[in-house]
C-alpha atoms as a PDB file:
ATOM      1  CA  UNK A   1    -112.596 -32.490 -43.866  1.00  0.00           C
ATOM      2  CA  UNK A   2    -115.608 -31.565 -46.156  1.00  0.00           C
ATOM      3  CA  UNK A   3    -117.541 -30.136 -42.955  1.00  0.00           C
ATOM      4  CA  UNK A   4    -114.248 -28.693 -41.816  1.00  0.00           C
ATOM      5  CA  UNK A   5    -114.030 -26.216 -45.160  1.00  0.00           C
ATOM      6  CA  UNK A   6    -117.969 -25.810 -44.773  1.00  0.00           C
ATOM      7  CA  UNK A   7    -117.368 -24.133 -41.564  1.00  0.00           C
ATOM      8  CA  UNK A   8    -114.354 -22.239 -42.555  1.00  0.00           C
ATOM      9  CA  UNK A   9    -115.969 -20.414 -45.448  1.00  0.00           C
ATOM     10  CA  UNK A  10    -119.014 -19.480 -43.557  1.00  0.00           C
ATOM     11  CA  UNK A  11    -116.405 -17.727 -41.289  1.00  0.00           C
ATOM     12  CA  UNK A  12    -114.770 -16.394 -43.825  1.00  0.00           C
ATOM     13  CA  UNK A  13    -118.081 -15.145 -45.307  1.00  0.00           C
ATOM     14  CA  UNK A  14    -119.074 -13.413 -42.116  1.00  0.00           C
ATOM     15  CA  UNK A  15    -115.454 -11.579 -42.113  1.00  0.00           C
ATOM     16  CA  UNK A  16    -115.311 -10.331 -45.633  1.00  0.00           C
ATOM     17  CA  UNK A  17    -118.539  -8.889 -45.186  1.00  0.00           C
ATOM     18  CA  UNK A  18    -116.996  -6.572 -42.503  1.00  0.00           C
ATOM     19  CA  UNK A  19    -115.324  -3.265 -43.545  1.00  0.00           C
ATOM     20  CA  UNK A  20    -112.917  -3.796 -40.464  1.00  0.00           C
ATOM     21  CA  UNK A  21    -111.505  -6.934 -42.001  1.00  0.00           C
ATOM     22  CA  UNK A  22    -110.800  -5.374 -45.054  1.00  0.00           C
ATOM     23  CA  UNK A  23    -108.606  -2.707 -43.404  1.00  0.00           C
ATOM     24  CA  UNK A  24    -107.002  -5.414 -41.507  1.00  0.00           C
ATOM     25  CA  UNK A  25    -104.876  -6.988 -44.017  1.00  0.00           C
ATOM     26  CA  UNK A  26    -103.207  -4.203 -45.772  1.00  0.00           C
ATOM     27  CA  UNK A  27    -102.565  -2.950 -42.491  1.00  0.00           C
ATOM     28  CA  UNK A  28    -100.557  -5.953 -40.901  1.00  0.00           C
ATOM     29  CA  UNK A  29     -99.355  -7.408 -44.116  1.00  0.00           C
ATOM     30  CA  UNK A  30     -98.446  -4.412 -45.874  1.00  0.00           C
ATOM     31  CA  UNK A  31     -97.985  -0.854 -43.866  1.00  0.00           C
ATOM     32  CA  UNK A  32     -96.748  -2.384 -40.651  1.00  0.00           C
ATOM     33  CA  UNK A  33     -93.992  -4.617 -41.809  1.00  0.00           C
ATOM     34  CA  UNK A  34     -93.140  -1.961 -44.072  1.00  0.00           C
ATOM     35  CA  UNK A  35     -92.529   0.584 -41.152  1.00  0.00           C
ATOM     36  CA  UNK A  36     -90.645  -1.983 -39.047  1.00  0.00           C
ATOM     37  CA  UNK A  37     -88.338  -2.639 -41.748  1.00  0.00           C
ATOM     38  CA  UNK A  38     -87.743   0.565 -42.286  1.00  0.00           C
ATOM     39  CA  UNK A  39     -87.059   1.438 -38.566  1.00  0.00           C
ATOM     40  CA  UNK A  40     -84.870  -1.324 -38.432  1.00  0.00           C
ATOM     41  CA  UNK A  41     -82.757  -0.214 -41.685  1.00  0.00           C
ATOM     42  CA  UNK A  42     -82.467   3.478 -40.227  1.00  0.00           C
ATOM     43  CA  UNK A  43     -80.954   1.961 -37.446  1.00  0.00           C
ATOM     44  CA  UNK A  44     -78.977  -0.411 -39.015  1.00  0.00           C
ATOM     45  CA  UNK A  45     -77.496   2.416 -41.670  1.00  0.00           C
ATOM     46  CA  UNK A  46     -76.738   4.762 -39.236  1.00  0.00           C
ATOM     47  CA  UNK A  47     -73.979   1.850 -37.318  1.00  0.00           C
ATOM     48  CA  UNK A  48     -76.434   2.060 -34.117  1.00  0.00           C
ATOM     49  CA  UNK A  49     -75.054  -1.183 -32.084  1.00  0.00           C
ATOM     50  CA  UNK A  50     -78.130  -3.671 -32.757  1.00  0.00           C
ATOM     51  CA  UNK A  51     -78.438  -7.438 -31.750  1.00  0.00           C
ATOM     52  CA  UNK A  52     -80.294  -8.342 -34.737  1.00  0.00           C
ATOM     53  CA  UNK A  53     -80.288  -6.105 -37.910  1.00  0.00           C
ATOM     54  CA  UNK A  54     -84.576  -7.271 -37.758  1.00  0.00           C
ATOM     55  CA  UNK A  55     -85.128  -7.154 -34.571  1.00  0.00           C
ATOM     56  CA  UNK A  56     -88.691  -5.181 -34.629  1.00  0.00           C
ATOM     57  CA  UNK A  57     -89.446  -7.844 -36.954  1.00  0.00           C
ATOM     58  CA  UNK A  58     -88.554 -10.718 -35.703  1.00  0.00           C
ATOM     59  CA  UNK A  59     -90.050  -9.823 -32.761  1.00  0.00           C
ATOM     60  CA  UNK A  60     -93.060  -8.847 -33.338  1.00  0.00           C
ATOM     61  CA  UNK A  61     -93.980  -9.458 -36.425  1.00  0.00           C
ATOM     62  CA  UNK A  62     -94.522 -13.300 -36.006  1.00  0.00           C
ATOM     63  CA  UNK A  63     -97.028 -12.207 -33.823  1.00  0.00           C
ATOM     64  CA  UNK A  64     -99.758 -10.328 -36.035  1.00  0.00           C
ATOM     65  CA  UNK A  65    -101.228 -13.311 -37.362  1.00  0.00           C
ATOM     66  CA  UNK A  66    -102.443 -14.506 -33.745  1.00  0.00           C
ATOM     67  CA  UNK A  67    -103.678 -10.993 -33.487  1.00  0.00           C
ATOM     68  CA  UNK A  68    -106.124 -11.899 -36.474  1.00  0.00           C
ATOM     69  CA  UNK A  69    -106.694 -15.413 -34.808  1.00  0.00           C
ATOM     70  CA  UNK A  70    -108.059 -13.472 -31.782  1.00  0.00           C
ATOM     71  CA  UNK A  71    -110.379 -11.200 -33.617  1.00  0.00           C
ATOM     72  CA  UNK A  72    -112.343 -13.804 -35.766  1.00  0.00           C
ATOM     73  CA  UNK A  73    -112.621 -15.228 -32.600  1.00  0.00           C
ATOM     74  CA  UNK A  74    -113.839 -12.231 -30.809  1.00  0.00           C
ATOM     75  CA  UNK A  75    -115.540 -10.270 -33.511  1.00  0.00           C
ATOM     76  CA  UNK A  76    -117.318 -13.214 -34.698  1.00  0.00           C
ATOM     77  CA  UNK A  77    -117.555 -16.591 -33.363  1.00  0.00           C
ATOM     78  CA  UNK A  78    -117.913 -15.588 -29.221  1.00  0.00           C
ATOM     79  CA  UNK A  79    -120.542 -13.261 -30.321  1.00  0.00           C
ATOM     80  CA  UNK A  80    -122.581 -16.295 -32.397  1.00  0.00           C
ATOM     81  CA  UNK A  81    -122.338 -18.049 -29.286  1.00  0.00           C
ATOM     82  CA  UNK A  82    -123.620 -15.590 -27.020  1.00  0.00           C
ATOM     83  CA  UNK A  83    -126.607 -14.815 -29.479  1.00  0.00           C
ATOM     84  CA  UNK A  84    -127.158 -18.920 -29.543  1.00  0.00           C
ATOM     85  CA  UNK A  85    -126.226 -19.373 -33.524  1.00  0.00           C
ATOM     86  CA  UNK A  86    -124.078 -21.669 -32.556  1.00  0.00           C
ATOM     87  CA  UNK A  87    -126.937 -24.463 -31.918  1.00  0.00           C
ATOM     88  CA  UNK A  88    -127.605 -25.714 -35.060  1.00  0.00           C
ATOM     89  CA  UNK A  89    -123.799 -26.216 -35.958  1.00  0.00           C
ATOM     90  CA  UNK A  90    -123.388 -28.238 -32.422  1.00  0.00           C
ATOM     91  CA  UNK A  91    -126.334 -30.438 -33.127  1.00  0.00           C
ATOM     92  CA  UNK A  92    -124.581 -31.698 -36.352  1.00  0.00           C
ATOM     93  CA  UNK A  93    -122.811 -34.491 -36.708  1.00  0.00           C
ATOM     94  CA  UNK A  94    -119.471 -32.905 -37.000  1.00  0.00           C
ATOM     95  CA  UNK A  95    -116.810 -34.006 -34.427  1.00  0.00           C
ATOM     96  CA  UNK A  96    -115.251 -31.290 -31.831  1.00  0.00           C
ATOM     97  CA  UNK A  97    -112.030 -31.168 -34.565  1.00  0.00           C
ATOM     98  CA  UNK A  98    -113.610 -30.704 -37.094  1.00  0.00           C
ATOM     99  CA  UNK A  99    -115.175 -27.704 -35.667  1.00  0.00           C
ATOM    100  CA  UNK A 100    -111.769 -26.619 -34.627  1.00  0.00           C
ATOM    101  CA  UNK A 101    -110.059 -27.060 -37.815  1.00  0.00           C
ATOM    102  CA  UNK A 102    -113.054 -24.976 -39.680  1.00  0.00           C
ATOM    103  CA  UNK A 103    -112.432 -22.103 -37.117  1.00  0.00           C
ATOM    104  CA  UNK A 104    -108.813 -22.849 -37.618  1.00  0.00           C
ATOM    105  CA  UNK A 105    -108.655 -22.456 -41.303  1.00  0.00           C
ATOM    106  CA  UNK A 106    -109.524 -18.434 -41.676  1.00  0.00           C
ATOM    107  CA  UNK A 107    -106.623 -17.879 -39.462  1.00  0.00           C
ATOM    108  CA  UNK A 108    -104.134 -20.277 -41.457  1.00  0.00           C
ATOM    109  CA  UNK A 109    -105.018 -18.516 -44.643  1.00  0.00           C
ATOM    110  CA  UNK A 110    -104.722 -15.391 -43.010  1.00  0.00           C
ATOM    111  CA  UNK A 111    -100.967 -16.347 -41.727  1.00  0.00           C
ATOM    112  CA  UNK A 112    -100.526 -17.667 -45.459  1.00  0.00           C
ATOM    113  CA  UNK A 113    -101.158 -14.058 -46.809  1.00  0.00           C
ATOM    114  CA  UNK A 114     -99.366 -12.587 -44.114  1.00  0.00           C
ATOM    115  CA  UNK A 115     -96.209 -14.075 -44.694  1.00  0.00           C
ATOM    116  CA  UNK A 116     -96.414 -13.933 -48.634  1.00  0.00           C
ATOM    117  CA  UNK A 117     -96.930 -10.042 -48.196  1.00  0.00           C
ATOM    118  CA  UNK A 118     -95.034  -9.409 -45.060  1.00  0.00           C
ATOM    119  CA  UNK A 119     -91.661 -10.890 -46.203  1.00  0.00           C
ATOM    120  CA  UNK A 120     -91.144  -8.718 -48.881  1.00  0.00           C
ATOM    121  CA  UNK A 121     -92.697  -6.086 -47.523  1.00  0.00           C
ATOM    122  CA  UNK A 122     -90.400  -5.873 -44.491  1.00  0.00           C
ATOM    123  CA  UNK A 123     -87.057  -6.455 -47.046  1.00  0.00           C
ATOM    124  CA  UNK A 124     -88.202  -3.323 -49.023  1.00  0.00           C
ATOM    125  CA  UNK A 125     -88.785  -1.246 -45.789  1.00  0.00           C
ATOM    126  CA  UNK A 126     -85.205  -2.175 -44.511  1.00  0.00           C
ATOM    127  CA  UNK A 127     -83.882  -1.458 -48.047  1.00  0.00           C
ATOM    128  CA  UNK A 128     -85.908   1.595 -48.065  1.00  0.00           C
ATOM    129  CA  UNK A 129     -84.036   2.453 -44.516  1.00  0.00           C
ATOM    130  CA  UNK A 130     -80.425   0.732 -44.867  1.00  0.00           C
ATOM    131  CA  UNK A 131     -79.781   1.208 -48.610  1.00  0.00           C
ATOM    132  CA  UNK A 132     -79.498  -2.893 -48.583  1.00  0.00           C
ATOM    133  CA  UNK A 133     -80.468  -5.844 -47.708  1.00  0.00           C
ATOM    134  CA  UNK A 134     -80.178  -7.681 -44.122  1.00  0.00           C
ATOM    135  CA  UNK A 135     -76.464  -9.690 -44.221  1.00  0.00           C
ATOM    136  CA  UNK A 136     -78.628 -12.916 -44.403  1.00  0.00           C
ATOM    137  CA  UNK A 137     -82.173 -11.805 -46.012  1.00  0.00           C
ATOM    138  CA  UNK A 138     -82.919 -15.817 -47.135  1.00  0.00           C
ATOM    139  CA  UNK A 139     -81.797 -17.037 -42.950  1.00  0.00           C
ATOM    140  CA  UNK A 140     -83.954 -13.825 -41.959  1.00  0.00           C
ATOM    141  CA  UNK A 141     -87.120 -14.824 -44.393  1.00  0.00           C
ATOM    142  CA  UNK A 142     -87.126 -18.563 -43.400  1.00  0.00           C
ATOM    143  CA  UNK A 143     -87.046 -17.656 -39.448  1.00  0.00           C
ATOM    144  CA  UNK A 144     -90.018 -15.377 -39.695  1.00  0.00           C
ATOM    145  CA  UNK A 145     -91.686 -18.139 -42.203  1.00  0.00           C
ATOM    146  CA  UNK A 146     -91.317 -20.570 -38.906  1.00  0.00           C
ATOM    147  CA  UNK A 147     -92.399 -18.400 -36.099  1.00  0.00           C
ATOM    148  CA  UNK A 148     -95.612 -17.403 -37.909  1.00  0.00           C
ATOM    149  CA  UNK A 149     -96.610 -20.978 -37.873  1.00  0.00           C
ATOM    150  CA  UNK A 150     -95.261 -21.606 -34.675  1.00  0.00           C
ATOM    151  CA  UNK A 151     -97.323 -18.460 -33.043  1.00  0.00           C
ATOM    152  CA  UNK A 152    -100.448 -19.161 -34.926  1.00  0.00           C
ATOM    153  CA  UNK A 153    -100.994 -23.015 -33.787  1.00  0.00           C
ATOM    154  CA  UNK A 154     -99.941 -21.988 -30.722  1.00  0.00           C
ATOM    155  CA  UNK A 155    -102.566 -19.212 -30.650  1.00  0.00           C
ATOM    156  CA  UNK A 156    -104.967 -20.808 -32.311  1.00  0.00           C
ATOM    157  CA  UNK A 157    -104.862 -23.743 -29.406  1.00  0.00           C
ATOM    158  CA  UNK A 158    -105.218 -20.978 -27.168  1.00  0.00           C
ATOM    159  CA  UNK A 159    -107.919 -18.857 -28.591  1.00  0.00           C
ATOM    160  CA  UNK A 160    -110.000 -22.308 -29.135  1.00  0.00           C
ATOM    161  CA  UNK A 161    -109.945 -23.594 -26.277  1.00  0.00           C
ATOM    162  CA  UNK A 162    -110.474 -20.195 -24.550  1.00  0.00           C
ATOM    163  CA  UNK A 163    -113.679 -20.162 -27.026  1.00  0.00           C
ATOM    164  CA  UNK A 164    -115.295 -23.615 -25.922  1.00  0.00           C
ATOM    165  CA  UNK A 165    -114.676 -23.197 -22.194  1.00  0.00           C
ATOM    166  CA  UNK A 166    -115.438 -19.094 -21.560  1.00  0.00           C
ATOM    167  CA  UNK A 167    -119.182 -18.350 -20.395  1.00  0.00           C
ATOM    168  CA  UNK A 168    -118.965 -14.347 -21.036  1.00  0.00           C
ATOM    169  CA  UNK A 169    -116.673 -12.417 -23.806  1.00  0.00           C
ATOM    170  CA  UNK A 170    -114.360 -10.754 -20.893  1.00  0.00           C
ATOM    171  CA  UNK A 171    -113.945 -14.261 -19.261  1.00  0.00           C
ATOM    172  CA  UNK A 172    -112.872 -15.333 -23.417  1.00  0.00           C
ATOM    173  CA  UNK A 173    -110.656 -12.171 -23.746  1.00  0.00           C
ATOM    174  CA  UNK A 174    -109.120 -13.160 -20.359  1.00  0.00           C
ATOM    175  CA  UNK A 175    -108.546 -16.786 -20.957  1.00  0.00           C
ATOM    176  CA  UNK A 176    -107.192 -15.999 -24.685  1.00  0.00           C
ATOM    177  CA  UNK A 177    -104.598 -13.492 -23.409  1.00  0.00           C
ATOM    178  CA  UNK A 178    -103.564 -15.235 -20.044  1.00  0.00           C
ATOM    179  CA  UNK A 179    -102.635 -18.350 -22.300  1.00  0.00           C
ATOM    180  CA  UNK A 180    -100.699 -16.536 -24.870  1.00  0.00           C
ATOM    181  CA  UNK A 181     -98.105 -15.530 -22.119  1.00  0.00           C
ATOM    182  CA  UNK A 182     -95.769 -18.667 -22.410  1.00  0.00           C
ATOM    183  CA  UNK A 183     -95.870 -17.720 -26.345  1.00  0.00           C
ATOM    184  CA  UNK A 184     -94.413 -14.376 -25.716  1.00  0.00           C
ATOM    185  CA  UNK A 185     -91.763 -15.808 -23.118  1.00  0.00           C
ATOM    186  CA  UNK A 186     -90.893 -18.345 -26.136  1.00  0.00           C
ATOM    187  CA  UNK A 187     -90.414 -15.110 -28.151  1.00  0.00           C
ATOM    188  CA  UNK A 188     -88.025 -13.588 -26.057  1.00  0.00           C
ATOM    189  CA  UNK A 189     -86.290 -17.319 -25.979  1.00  0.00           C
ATOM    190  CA  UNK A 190     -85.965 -17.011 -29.339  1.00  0.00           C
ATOM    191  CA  UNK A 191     -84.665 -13.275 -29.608  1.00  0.00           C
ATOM    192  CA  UNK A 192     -82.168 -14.166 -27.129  1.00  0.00           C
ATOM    193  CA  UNK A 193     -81.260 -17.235 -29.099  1.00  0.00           C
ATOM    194  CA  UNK A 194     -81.184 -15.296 -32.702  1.00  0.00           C
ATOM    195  CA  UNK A 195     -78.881 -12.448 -30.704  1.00  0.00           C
ATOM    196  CA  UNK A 196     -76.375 -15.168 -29.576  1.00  0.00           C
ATOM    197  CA  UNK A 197     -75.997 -16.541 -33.255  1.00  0.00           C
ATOM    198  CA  UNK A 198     -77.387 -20.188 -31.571  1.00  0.00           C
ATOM    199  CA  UNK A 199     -79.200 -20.664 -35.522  1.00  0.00           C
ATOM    200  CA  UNK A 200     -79.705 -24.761 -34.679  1.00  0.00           C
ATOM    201  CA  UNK A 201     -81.267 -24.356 -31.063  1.00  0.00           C
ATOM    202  CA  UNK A 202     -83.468 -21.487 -32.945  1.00  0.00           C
ATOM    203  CA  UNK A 203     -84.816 -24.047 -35.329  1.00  0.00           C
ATOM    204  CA  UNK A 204     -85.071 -26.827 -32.534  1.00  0.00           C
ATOM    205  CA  UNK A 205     -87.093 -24.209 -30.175  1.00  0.00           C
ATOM    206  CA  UNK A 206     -89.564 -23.358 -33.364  1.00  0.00           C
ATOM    207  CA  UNK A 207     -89.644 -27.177 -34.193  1.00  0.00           C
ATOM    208  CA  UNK A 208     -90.648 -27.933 -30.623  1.00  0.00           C
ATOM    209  CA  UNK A 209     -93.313 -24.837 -30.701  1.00  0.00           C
ATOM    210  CA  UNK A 210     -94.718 -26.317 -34.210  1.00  0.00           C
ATOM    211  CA  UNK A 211     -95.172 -29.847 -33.028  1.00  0.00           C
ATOM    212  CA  UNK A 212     -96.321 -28.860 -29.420  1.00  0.00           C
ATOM    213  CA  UNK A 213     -99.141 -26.228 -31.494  1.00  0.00           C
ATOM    214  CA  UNK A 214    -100.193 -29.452 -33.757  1.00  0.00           C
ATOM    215  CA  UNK A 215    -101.196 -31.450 -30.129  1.00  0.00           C
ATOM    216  CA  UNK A 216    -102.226 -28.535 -28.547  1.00  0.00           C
ATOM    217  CA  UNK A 217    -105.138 -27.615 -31.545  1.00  0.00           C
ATOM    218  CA  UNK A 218    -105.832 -31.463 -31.256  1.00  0.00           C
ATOM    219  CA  UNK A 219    -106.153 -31.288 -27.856  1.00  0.00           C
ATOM    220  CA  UNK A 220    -108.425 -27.995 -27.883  1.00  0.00           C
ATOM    221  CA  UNK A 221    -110.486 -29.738 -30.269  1.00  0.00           C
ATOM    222  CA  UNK A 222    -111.568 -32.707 -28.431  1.00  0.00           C
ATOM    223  CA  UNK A 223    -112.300 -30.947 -25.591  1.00  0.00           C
ATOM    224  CA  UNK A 224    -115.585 -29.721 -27.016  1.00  0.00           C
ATOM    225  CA  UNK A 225    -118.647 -30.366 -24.518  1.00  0.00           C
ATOM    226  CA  UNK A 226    -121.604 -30.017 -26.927  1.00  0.00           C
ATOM    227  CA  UNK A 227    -123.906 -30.756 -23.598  1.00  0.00           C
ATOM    228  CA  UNK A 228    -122.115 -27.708 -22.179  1.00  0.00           C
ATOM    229  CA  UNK A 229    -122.215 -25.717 -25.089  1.00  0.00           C
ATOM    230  CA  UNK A 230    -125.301 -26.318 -25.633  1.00  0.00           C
ATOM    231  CA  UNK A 231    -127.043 -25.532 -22.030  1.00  0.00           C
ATOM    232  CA  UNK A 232    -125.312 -22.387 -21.895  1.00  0.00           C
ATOM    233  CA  UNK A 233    -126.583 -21.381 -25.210  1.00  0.00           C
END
């Protein structure tokens, strides 16, 4: 675990020192969820005939955090690879999970802020829009709570492995985005679910998505080749 955090914070180094990632946060955790919310209140307030009083939200917002899992990946860690600073950190004695759970980490404490900020965030927009809160607001907060985690182990199984096994940065972009597909069919599962009231399928669909994300990172992660890795370097 102690080599895990190592890893994570020189990741997390590398990011903050980036003016990009600083723009990122308030962005997706603050301006976006904001404007969805308040989309979905205008439309709510005016009696338009909605499924689902969030539905930009819940939609799409469980989403941004594998958005951020996919740039730390691409802004930073395919390019150490390609430029062979990944050597050193292969030749240590640090199993291919631990390596995955220290690229992991950034992107769990990146979902962490994300749904701190973005659940209030998106109630005050659809205040802001409605004049009050969704019928359910605790339901709507514990559903997105769910799907973020859901979407970023998911993700983060996909980026990962995508990471390991891609030679060039489109063949990584490729692999990433070809393997989130079944994610956003599970979305639309679950929109379709949420929309027919079916609250305990719901849960059992984001249950199955959390547990199948756990294997999948576990998976991704002892899959690493460091003879591979290494001669490609």
């Amino acid at each position: 675990m102690r080599r895990a955090l190592l890893v994570a914070a020189d990741l997390a180094r590398e990011a903050l020192t980036s003016p990009r990632w600083w723009m990122i946060p308030p962005m997706m955790g603050l301006l976006l969820p904001i404007q969805m919310g308040v989309t979905d209140g205008l439309a709510a307030g005016r009696g338009s005939a909605v499924i689902l009083d969030l539905r930009l939200w819940l939609v799409t917002n469980a989403l941004w955090p594998c958005l951020i899992w996919l740039g730390l990946a691409a802004e930073i860690l395919f390019p150490r690879k390609l430029r062979g600073e990944l050597e050193p950190l292969l030749a240590a004695p640090i199993s291919g999970r631990e390596l995955g759970l220290g690229f992991a980490l950034p992107a769990a404490g990146a979902a962490a802020l994300f749904v701190a900020a973005g659940i209030p965030a998106t109630l005050l927009g659809y205040r802001m829009g409605a004049g009050r809160l969704p019928a359910d607001p605790a339901w709507e907060a514990a559903y997105l709570l769910l799907a973020v985690w859901a979407d970023s182990l998911v993700a983060g199984a996909a980026v990962l492995h995508a990471f390991f096994r891609a030679q060039s940065a489109g063949g990584f972009l490729l692999r990433s985005c070809l393997a989130l597909l079944p994610l956003a069919a599970a979305e639309g599962a679950l929109f379709m679910l949420r929309g027919a009231g079916r609250r305990a399928a719901c849960l059992g669909l984001l249950a199955l998505m959390i547990a199948g994300g756990i294997l999948l990172l576990r998976w991704a992660g002892s899959r690493l080749d460091r003879e591979r890795l290494l001669g490609r370097i």
